[in-house]
Protein backbone atom coordinates (compact mmCIF):
# COMPACT_ATOMS: atom_id res chain seq x y z
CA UNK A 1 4.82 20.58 4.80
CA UNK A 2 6.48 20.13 0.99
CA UNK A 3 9.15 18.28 1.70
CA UNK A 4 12.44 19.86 0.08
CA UNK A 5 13.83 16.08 -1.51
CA UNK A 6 12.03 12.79 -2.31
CA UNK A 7 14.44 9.49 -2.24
CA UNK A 8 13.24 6.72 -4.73
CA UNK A 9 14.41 3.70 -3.16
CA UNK A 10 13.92 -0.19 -3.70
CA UNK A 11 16.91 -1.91 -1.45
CA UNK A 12 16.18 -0.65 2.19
CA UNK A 13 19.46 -1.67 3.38
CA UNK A 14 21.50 0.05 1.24
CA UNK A 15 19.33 3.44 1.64
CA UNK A 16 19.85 3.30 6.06
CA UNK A 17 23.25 5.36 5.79
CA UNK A 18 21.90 8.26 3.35
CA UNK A 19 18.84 8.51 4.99
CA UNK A 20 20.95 8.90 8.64
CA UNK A 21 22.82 11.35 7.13
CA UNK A 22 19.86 13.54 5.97
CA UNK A 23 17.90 13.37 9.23
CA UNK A 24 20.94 14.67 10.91
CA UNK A 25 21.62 17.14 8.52
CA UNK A 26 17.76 18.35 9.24
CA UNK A 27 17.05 18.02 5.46
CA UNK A 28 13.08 17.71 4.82
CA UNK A 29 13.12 14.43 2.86
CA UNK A 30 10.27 11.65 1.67
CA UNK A 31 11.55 7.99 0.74
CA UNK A 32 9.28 6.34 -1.51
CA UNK A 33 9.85 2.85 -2.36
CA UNK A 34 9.19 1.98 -5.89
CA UNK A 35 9.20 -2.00 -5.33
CA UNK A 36 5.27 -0.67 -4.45
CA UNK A 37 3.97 2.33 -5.93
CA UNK A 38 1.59 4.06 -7.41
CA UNK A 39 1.46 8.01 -9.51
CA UNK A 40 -0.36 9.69 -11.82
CA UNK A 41 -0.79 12.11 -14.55
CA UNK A 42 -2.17 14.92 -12.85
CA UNK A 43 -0.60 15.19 -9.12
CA UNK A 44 1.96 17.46 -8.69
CA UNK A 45 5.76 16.56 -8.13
CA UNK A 46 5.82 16.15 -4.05
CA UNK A 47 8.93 17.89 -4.26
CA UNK A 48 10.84 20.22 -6.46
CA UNK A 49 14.00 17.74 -6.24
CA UNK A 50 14.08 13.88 -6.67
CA UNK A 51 16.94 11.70 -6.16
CA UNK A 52 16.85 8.25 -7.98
CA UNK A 53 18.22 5.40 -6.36
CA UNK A 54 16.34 2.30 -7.57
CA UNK A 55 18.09 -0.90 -8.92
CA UNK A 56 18.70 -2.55 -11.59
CA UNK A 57 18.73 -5.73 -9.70
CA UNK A 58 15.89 -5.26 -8.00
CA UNK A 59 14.21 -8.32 -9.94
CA UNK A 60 16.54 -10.67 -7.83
CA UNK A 61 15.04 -9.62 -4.95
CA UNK A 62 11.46 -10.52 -6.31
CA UNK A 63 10.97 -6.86 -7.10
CA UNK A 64 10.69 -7.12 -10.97
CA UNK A 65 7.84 -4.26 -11.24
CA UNK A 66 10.05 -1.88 -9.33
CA UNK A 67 12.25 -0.67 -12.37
CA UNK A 68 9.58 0.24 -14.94
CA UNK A 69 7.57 1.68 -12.14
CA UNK A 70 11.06 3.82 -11.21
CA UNK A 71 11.64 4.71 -15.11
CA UNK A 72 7.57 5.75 -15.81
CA UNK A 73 7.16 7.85 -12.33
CA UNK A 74 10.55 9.97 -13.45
CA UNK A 75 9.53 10.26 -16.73
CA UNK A 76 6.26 11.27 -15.95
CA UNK A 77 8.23 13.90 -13.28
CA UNK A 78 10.43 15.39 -15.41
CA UNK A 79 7.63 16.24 -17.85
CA UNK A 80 5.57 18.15 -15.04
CA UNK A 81 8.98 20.28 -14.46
CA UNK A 82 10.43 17.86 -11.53
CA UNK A 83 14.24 17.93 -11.35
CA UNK A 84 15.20 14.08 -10.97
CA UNK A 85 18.84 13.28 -10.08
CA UNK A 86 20.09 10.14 -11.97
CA UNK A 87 16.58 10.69 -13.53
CA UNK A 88 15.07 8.86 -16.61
CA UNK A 89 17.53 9.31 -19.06
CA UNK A 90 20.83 8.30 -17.11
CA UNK A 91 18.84 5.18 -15.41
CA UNK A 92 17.82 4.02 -19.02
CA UNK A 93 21.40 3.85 -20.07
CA UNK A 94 22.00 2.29 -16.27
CA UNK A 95 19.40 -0.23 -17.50
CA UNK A 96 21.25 -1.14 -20.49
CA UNK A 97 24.63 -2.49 -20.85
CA UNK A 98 24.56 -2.88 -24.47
CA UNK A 99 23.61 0.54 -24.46
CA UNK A 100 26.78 1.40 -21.94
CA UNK A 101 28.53 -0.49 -24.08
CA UNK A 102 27.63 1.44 -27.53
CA UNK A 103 28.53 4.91 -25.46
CA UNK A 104 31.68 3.77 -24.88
CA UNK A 105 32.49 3.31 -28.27
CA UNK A 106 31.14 6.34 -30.01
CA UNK A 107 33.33 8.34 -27.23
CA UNK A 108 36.52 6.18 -28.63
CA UNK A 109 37.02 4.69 -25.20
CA UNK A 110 38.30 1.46 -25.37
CA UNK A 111 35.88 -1.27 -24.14
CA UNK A 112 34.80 -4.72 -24.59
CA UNK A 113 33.18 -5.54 -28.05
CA UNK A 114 29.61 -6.71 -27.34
CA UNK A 115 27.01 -8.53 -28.92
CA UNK A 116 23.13 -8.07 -27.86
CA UNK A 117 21.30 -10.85 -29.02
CA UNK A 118 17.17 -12.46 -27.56
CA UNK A 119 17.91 -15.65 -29.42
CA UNK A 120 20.72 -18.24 -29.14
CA UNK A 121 20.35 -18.74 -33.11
CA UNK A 122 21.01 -15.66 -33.84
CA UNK A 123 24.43 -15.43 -32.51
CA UNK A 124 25.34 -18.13 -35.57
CA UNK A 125 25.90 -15.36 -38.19
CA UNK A 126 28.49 -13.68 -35.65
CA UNK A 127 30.21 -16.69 -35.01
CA UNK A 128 32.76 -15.65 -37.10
CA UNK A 129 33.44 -12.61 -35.24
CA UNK A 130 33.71 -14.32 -31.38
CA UNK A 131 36.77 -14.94 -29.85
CA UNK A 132 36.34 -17.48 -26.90
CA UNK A 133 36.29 -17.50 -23.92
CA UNK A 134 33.55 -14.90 -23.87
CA UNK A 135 31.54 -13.38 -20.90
CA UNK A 136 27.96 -14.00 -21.31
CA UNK A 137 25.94 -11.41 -18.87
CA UNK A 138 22.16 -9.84 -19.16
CA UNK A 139 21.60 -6.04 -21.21
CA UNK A 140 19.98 -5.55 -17.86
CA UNK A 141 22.64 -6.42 -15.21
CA UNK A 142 22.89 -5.55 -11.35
CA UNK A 143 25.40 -7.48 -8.56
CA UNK A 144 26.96 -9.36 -10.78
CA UNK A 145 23.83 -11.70 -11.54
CA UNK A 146 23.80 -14.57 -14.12
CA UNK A 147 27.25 -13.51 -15.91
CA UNK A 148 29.34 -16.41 -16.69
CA UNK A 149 32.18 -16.98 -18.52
CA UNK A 150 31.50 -19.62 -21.98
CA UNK A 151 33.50 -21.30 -24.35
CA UNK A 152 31.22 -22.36 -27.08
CA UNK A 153 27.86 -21.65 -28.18
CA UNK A 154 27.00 -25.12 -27.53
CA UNK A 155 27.51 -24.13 -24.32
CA UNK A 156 25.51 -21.07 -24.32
CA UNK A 157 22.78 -23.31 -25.96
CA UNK A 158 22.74 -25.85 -22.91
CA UNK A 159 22.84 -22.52 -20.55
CA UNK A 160 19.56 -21.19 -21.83
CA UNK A 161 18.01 -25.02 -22.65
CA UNK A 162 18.60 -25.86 -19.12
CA UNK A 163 16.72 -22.80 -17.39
CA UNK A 164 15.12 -20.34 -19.84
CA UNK A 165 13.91 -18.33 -16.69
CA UNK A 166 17.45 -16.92 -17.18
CA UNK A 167 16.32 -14.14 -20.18
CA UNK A 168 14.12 -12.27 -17.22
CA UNK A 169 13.92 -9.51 -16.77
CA UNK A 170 14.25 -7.80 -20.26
CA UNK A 171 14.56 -11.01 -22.73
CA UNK A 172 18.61 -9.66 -23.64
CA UNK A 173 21.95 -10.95 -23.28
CA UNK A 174 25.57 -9.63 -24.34
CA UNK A 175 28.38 -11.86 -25.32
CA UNK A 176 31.15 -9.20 -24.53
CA UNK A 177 34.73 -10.12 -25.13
CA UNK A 178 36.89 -11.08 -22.10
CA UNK A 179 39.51 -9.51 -21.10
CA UNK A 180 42.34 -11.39 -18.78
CA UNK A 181 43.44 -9.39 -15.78
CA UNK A 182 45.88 -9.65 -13.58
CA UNK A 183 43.53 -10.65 -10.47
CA UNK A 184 45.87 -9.57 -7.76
CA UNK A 185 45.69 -6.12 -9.70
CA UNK A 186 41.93 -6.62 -9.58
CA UNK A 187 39.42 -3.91 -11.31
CA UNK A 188 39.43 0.27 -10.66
CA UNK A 189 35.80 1.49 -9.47
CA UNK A 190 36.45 5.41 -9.40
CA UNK A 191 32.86 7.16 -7.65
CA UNK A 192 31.86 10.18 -8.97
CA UNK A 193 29.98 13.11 -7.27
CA UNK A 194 28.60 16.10 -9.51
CA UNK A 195 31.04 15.49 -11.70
CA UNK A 196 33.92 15.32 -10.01
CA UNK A 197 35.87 12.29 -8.23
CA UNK A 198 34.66 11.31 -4.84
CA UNK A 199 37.63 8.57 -4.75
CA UNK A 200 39.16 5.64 -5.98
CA UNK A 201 39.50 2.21 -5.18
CA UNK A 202 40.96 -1.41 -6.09
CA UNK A 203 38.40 -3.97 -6.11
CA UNK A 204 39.69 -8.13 -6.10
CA UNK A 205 37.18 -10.38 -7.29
CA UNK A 206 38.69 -13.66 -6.43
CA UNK A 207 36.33 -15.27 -9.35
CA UNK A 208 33.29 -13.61 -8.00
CA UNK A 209 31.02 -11.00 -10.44
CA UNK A 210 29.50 -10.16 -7.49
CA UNK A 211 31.12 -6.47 -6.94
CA UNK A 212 28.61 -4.31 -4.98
CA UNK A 213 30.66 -2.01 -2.89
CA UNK A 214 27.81 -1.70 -0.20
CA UNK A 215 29.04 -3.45 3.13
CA UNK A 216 25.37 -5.02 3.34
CA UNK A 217 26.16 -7.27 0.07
CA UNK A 218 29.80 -7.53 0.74
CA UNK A 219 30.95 -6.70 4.23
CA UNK A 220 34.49 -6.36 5.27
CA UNK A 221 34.54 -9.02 7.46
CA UNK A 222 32.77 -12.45 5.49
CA UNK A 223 29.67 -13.15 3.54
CA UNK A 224 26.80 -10.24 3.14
CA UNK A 225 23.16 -10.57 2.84
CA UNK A 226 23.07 -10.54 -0.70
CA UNK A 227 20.33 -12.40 -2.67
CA UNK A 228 22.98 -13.19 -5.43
CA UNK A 229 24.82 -17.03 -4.81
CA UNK A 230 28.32 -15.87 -4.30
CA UNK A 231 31.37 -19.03 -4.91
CA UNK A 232 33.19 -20.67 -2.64
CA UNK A 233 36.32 -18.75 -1.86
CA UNK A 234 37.90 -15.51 -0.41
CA UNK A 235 35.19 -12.70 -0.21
CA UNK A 236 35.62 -9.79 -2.52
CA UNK A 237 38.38 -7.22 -1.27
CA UNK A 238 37.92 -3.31 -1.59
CA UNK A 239 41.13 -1.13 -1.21
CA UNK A 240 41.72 2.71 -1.53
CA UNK A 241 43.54 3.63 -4.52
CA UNK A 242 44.69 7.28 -3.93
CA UNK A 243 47.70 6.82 -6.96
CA UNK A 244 44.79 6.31 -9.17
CA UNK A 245 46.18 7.62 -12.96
CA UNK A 246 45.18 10.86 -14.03
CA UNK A 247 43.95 9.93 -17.28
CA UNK A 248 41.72 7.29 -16.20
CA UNK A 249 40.39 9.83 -13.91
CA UNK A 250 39.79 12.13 -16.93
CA UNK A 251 38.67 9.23 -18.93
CA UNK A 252 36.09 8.17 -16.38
CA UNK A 253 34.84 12.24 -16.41
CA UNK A 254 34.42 12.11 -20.31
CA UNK A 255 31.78 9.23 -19.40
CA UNK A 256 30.19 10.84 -16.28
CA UNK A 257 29.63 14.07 -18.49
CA UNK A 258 28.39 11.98 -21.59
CA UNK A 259 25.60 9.86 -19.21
CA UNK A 260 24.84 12.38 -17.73
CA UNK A 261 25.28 10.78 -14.08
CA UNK A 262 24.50 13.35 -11.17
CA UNK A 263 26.37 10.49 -8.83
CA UNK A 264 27.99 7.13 -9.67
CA UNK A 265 30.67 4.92 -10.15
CA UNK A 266 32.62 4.17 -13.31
CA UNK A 267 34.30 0.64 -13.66
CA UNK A 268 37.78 -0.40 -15.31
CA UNK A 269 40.45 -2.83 -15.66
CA UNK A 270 44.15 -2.96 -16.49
CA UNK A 271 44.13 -6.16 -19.22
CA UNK A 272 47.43 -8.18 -19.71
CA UNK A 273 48.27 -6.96 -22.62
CA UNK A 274 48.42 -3.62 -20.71
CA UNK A 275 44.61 -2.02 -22.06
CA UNK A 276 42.80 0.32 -19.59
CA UNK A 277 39.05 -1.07 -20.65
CA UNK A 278 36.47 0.55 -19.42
CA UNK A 279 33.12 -1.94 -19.49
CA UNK A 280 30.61 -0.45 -16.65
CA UNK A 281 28.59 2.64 -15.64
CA UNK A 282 26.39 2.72 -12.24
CA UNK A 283 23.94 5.34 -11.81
CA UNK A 284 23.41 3.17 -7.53
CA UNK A 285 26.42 3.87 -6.42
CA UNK A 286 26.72 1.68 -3.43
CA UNK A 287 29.03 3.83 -1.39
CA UNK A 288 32.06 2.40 0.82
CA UNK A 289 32.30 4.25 4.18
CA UNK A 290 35.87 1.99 4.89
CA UNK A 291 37.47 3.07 1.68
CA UNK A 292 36.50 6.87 2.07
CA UNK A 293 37.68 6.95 5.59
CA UNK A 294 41.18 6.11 4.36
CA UNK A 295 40.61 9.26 2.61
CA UNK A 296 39.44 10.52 5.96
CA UNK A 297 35.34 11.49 5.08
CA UNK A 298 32.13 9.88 5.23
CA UNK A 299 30.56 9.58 1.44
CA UNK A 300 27.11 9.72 2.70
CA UNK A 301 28.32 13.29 4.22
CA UNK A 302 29.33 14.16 1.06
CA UNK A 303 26.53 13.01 -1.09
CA UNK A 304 24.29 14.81 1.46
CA UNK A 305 26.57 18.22 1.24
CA UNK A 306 26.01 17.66 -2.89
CA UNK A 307 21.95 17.33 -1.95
CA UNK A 308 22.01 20.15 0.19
CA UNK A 309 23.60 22.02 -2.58
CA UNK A 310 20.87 20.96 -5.45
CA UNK A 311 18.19 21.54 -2.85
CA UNK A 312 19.34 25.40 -2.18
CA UNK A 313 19.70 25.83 -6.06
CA UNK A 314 16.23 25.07 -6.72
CA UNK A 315 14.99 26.97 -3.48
CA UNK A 316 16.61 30.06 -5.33
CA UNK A 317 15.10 29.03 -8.94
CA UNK A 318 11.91 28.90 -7.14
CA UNK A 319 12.30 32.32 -6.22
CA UNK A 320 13.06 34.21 -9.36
């Protein structure tokens, strides 16, 4: 039988809960894991409704070919009439943080100012316009990998001198501007369900980058499985934040509705100097079953309820 959803998946582990939750919701699903794939131009879509949840940081887990496999197959999809959620165009900007970054702007939100460069030398006619420290992090980001925080661009020199395996995937970095936090305060990550807030939460770094909200990567009791080296120190601390602001709620919807995202989470901090910068947009959304049960639900209930939803909407377009 058709099956009524297809899953695009890299990251097993982080797929186990959603695909619990729609095998006990009796929802006809396929998984198909794009870290090994193949399509082409002339098979139907499998399904009328695709859900994208491939990585960006797939490449740290040795799957490199999995994201341009992910962005072809859905692009291919969407041109034989496939509805893909999170689909080509929202995981391109995913894909992108320059990109991210330039969306920001244009929608007046304040953000850090960024500069995409694929050459060291090239950031010496902007020198002028860099205020140090700076946070040095790949266009194509995921966990928290390779970010850093630099001083000089000798430094950045003797970064990319020392292991110029560092531009994979995509060949592009960002110097952003950094923004000093009050780390007790830690960053907002607000997740985001058809639109509408899912909930809220406080997220402490304690000098890590590595933020993945998925309990695989950063359980709540010590070190996860992640591929990414994580510091020596206190693990990274997630925390309901029900008294989330109302405009940064708002905010965070101006973005969602701008990338398009059918689910994902939206990233900001409170700076010193008392900004609200928003710097990140996450088509995976990673989804934290502790912090929703202080709001008293299971996400991957509610992400299924959302599928369900899509699924019986294009059951009835089918129709007409």
């Amino acid at each position: 039988m058709r099956p009524d959803l297809v899953v695009l998946y890299e990251h097993p582990e982080w797929q186990k809960p959603l695909f619990a939750a729609l095998t006990r919701r009796g929802i006809s699903f396929e998984a198909v894991d794009v870290s090994r794939a193949a399509f082409t131009n002339v098979d139907p879509p499998l399904a009328p409704l695709y859900f994208n949840q491939a990585s960006p940081s797939a490449y740290l887990r040795g799957h490199t070919r999995a994201v341009p496999l992910a962005l072809a197959f859905m692009r291919s999809l969407e041109l034989m009439g496939a509805r893909v959620l999170n689909g080509a165009e929202v995981f391109a900007l995913e894909l992108s943080k320059s990109a991210q970054a330039t969306l920001l702007h244009r929608l007046g939100i304040d953000c850090p100012r960024s500069i995409t460069f694929n050459d060291v030398s090239a950031l010496q006619g902007r020198a002028g316009e860099i205020t140090w420290p700076a946070l040095l992090k790949p266009d194509q980001g995921g966990s928290g990998a390779r970010i850093q925080v630099v001083d000089s661009l000798s430094q950045i020199e003797e970064i990319f001198a020392r292991d110029p395996a560092i531009w994979q995937p995509d060949n592009l970095f960002l110097l952003q501007e950094f923004i000093p936090h009050d780390p007790d305060q830690g960053i907002v990550r607000l997740e985001f369900l058809g639109g509408e807030l899912l909930y809220a939460m406080r997220v402490k770094a304690h000098g890590r980058f590595n933020l993945c909200p998925s309990p695989v990567c950063n359980p709540d009791d010590g070190e996860g499985a992640c591929v990414v080296e994580a510091p020596v120190g206190p693990p990274v601390e997630f925390s309901a934040y029900p008294e989330v602001p109302r405009d940064a709620v708002d905010t965070a919807k101006r973005i969602v509705r701008a990338a398009k995202l059918d689910v994902g989470g939206i990233e900001y901090l409170e700076s010193i100097e008392g900004r609200r910068v928003f710097y990140d947009i996450n088509a995976n959304s990673n989804l934290r079953p502790s912090v929703a049960a202080a709001f008293g639900f299971d996400p991957f209930e509610r992400v299924v309820d959302f599928l369900e939803r899509q699924v019986r909407q294009e059951r009835t377009s089918a129709t007409r």
